[in-house]
Protein backbone atom coordinates (compact mmCIF):
# COMPACT_ATOMS: atom_id res chain seq x y z
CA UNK A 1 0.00 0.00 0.00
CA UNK A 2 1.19 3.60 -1.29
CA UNK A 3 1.87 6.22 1.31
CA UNK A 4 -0.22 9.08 0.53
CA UNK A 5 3.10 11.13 -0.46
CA UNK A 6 3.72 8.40 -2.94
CA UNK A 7 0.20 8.74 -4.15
CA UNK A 8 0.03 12.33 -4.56
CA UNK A 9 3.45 12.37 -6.46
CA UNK A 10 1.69 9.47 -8.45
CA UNK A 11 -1.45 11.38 -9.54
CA UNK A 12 0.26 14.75 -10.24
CA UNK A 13 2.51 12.70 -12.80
CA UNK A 14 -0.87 11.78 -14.80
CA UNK A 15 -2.13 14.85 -14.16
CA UNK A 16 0.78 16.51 -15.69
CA UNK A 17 0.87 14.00 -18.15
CA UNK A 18 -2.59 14.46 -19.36
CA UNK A 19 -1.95 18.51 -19.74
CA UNK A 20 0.89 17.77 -22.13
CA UNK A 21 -1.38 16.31 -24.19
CA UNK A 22 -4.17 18.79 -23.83
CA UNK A 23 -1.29 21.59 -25.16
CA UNK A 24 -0.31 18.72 -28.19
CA UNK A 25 -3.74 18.87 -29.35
CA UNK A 26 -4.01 22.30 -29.86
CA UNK A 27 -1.39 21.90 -32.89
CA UNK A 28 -2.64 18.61 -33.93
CA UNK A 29 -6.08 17.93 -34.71
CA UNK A 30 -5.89 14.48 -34.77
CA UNK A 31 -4.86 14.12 -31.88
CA UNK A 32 -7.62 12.65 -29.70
CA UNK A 33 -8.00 15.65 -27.52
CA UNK A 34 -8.49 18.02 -30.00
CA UNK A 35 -11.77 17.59 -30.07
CA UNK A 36 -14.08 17.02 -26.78
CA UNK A 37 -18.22 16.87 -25.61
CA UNK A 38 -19.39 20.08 -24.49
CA UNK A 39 -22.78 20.08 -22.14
CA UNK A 40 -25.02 22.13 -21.21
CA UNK A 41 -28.08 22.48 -19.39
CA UNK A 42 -31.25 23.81 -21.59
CA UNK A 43 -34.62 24.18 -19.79
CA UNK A 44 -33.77 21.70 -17.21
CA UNK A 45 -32.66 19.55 -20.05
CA UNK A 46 -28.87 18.49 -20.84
CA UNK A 47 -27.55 19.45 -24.02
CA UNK A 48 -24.42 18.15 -25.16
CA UNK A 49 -22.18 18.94 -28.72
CA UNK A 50 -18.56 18.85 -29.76
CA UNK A 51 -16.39 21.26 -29.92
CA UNK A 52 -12.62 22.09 -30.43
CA UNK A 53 -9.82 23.04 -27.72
CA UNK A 54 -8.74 26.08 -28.59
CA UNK A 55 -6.78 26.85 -25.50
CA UNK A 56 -5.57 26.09 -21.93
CA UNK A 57 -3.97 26.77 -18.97
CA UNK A 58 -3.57 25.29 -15.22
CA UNK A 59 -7.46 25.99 -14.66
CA UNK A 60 -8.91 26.67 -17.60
CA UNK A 61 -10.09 25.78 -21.08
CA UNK A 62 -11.19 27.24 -23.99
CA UNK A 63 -13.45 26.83 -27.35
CA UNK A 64 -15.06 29.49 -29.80
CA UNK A 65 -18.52 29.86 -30.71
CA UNK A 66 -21.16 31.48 -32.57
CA UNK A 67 -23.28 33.91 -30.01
CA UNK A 68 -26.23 33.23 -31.79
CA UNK A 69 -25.99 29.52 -31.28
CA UNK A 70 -28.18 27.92 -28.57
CA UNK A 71 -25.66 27.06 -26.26
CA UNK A 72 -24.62 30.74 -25.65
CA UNK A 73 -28.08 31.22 -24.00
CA UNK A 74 -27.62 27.83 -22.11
CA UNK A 75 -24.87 29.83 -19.99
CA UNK A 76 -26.51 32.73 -19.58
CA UNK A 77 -29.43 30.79 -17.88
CA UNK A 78 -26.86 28.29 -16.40
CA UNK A 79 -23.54 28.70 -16.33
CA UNK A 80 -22.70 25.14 -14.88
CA UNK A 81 -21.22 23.05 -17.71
CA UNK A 82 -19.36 19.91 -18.17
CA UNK A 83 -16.84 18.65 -20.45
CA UNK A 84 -15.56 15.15 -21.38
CA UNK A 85 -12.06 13.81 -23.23
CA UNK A 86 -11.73 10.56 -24.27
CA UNK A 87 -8.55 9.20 -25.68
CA UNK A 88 -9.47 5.67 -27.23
CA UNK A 89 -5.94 4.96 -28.56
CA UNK A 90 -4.91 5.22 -24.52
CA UNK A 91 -7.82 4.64 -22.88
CA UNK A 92 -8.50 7.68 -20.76
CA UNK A 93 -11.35 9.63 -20.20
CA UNK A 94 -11.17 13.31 -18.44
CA UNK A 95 -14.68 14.23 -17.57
CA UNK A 96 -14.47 17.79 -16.02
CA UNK A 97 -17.86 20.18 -14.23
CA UNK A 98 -17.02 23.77 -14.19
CA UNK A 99 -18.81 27.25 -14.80
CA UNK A 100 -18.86 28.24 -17.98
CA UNK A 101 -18.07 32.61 -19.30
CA UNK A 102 -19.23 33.88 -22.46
CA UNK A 103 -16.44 36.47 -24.04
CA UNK A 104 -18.02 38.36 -26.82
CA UNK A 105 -17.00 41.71 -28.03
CA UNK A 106 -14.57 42.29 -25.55
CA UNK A 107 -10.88 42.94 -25.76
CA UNK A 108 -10.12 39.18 -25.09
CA UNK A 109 -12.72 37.93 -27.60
CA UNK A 110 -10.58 40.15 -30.26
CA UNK A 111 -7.21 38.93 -29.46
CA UNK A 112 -8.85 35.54 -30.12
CA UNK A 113 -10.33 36.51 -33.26
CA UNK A 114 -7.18 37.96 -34.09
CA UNK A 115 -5.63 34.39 -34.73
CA UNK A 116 -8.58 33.35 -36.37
CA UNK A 117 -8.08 32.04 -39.91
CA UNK A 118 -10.23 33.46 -42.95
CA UNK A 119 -11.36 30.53 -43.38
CA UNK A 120 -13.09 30.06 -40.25
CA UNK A 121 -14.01 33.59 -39.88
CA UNK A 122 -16.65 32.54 -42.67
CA UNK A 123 -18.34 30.24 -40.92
CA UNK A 124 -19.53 33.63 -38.47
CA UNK A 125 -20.65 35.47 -41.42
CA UNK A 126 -23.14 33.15 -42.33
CA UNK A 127 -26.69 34.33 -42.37
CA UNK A 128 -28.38 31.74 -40.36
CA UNK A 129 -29.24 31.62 -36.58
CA UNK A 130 -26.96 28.03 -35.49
CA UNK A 131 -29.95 25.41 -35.48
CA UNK A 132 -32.78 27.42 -37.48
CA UNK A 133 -35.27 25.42 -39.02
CA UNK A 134 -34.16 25.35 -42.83
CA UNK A 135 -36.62 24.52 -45.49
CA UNK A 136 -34.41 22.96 -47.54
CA UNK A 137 -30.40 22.56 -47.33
CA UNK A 138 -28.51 25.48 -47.87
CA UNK A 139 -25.16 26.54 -46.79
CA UNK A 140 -24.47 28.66 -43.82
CA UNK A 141 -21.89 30.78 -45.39
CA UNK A 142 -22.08 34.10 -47.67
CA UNK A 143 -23.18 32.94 -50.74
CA UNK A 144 -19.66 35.47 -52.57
CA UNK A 145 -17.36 33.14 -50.47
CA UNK A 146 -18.41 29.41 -50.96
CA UNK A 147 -15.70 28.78 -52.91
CA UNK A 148 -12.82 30.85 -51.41
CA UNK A 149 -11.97 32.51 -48.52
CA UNK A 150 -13.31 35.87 -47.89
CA UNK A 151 -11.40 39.25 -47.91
CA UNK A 152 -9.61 40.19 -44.35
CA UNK A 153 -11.79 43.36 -44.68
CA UNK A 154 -15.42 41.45 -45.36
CA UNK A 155 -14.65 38.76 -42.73
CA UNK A 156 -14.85 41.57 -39.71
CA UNK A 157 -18.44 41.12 -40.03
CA UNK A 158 -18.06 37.66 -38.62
CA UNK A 159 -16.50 39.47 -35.95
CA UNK A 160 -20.36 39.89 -34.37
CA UNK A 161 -21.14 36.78 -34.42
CA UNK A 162 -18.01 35.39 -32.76
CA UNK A 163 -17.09 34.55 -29.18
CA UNK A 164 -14.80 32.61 -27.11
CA UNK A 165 -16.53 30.45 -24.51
CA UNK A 166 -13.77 30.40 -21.38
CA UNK A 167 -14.50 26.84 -19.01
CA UNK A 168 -13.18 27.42 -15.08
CA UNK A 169 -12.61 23.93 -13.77
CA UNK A 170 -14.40 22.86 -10.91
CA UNK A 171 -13.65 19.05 -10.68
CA UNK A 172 -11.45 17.08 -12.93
CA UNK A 173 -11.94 13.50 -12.60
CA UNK A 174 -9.13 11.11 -14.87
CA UNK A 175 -9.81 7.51 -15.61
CA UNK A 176 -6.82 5.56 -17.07
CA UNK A 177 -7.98 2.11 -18.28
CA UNK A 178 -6.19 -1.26 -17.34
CA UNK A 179 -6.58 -4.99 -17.51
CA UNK A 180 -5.44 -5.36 -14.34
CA UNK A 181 -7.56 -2.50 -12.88
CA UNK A 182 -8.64 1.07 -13.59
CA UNK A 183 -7.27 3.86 -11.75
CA UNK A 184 -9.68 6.94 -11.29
CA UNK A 185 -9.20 9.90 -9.70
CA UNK A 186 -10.68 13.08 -8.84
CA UNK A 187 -8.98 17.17 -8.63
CA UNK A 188 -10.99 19.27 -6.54
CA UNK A 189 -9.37 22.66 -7.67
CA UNK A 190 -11.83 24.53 -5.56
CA UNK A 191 -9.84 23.00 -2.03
CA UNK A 192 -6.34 23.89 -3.71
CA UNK A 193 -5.93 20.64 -6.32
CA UNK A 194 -6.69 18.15 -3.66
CA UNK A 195 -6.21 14.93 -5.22
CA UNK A 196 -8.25 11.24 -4.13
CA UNK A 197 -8.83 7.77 -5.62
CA UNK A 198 -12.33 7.53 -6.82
CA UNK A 199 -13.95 3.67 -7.07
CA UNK A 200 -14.48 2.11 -10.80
């Protein structure tokens, strides 16, 4: 049996560990983190959606967003989220509760958009509300840019629709996968990181 020194030294490792790869997806987006499930609660109703890890730090993560899609109003009403990783290749899961900020014409929101490529830019300048009824299948994108990307000047206008959705972690519970027997364990970063063994 571990000492609870040697345990805590044990679980920062994969904690550590699991951040590194957090930052590696950033630049790779097939890496299995890149990508993650995003819920929400909607009229007393979960919600959930992917979305992609734009950014990170010790406490928090980061994803943009359309403000006109549903799940912007979803934090407004309740700002108590969840988000889960799931690395299939390893066999890990990060499942993570936090509260959930909305950054939208601010300065931050524009140092974001900043790094945005043109590219993606069009997919805010599209005329459509995120999850309008359609009757029939169009694109959500300015008609003048299917087919290229739009002008650095034009795609400013996406600029209104954009936002950066900031996640402050609650709880972050890991669960590394093994024949022999799972280990799972929760962070409570609201009692300084405190670290403990959870059951499988």
């Amino acid at each position: 049996m571990k000492n609870k020194k040697n345990q805590k030294i044990e679980l920062e490792k994969i904690l550590d560990r699991e951040f590194t790869e957090l930052k590696k997806s950033l630049k790779n987006a097939r890496h299995q983190y890149h990508s993650f499930y995003f819920s929400t609660i909607n009229s007393n109703k979960p919600s959930v959606r992917t979305v992609v890890l734009r950014d990170l730090n010790d406490n928090l993560l980061f994803f943009n967003s359309d403000i006109r899609s549903s799940k912007i109003q979803d934090i407004y009403s309740n700002p108590q989220v969840s988000a889960l990783f799931y690395d299939k290749e390893r066999g890990i899961q990060l499942r993570i509760n936090g509260t959930a900020k909305v950054n939208h014409g601010n300065e931050f929101a524009r140092k974001v958009w900043s790094n945005v490529s043109l590219q993606s830019r069009k997919c805010y300048m599209g005329p459509f509300k995120p999850g309008v009824r359609l009757n029939e299948w169009i694109p959500n994108l300015p008609e003048k840019y299917l087919k290229s990307d739009p002008k650095i000047e034009d795609s400013q206008s996406g600029f209104l629709n954009f936002c950066s959705i900031e996640i402050s972690i609650i709880t972050l519970e890991v669960l590394e996968l093994h024949y022999d027997g799972h280990i799972r364990f929760m962070v409570d970063y609201n009692s300084d990181k405190e670290m403990h063994y959870i059951a499988t």
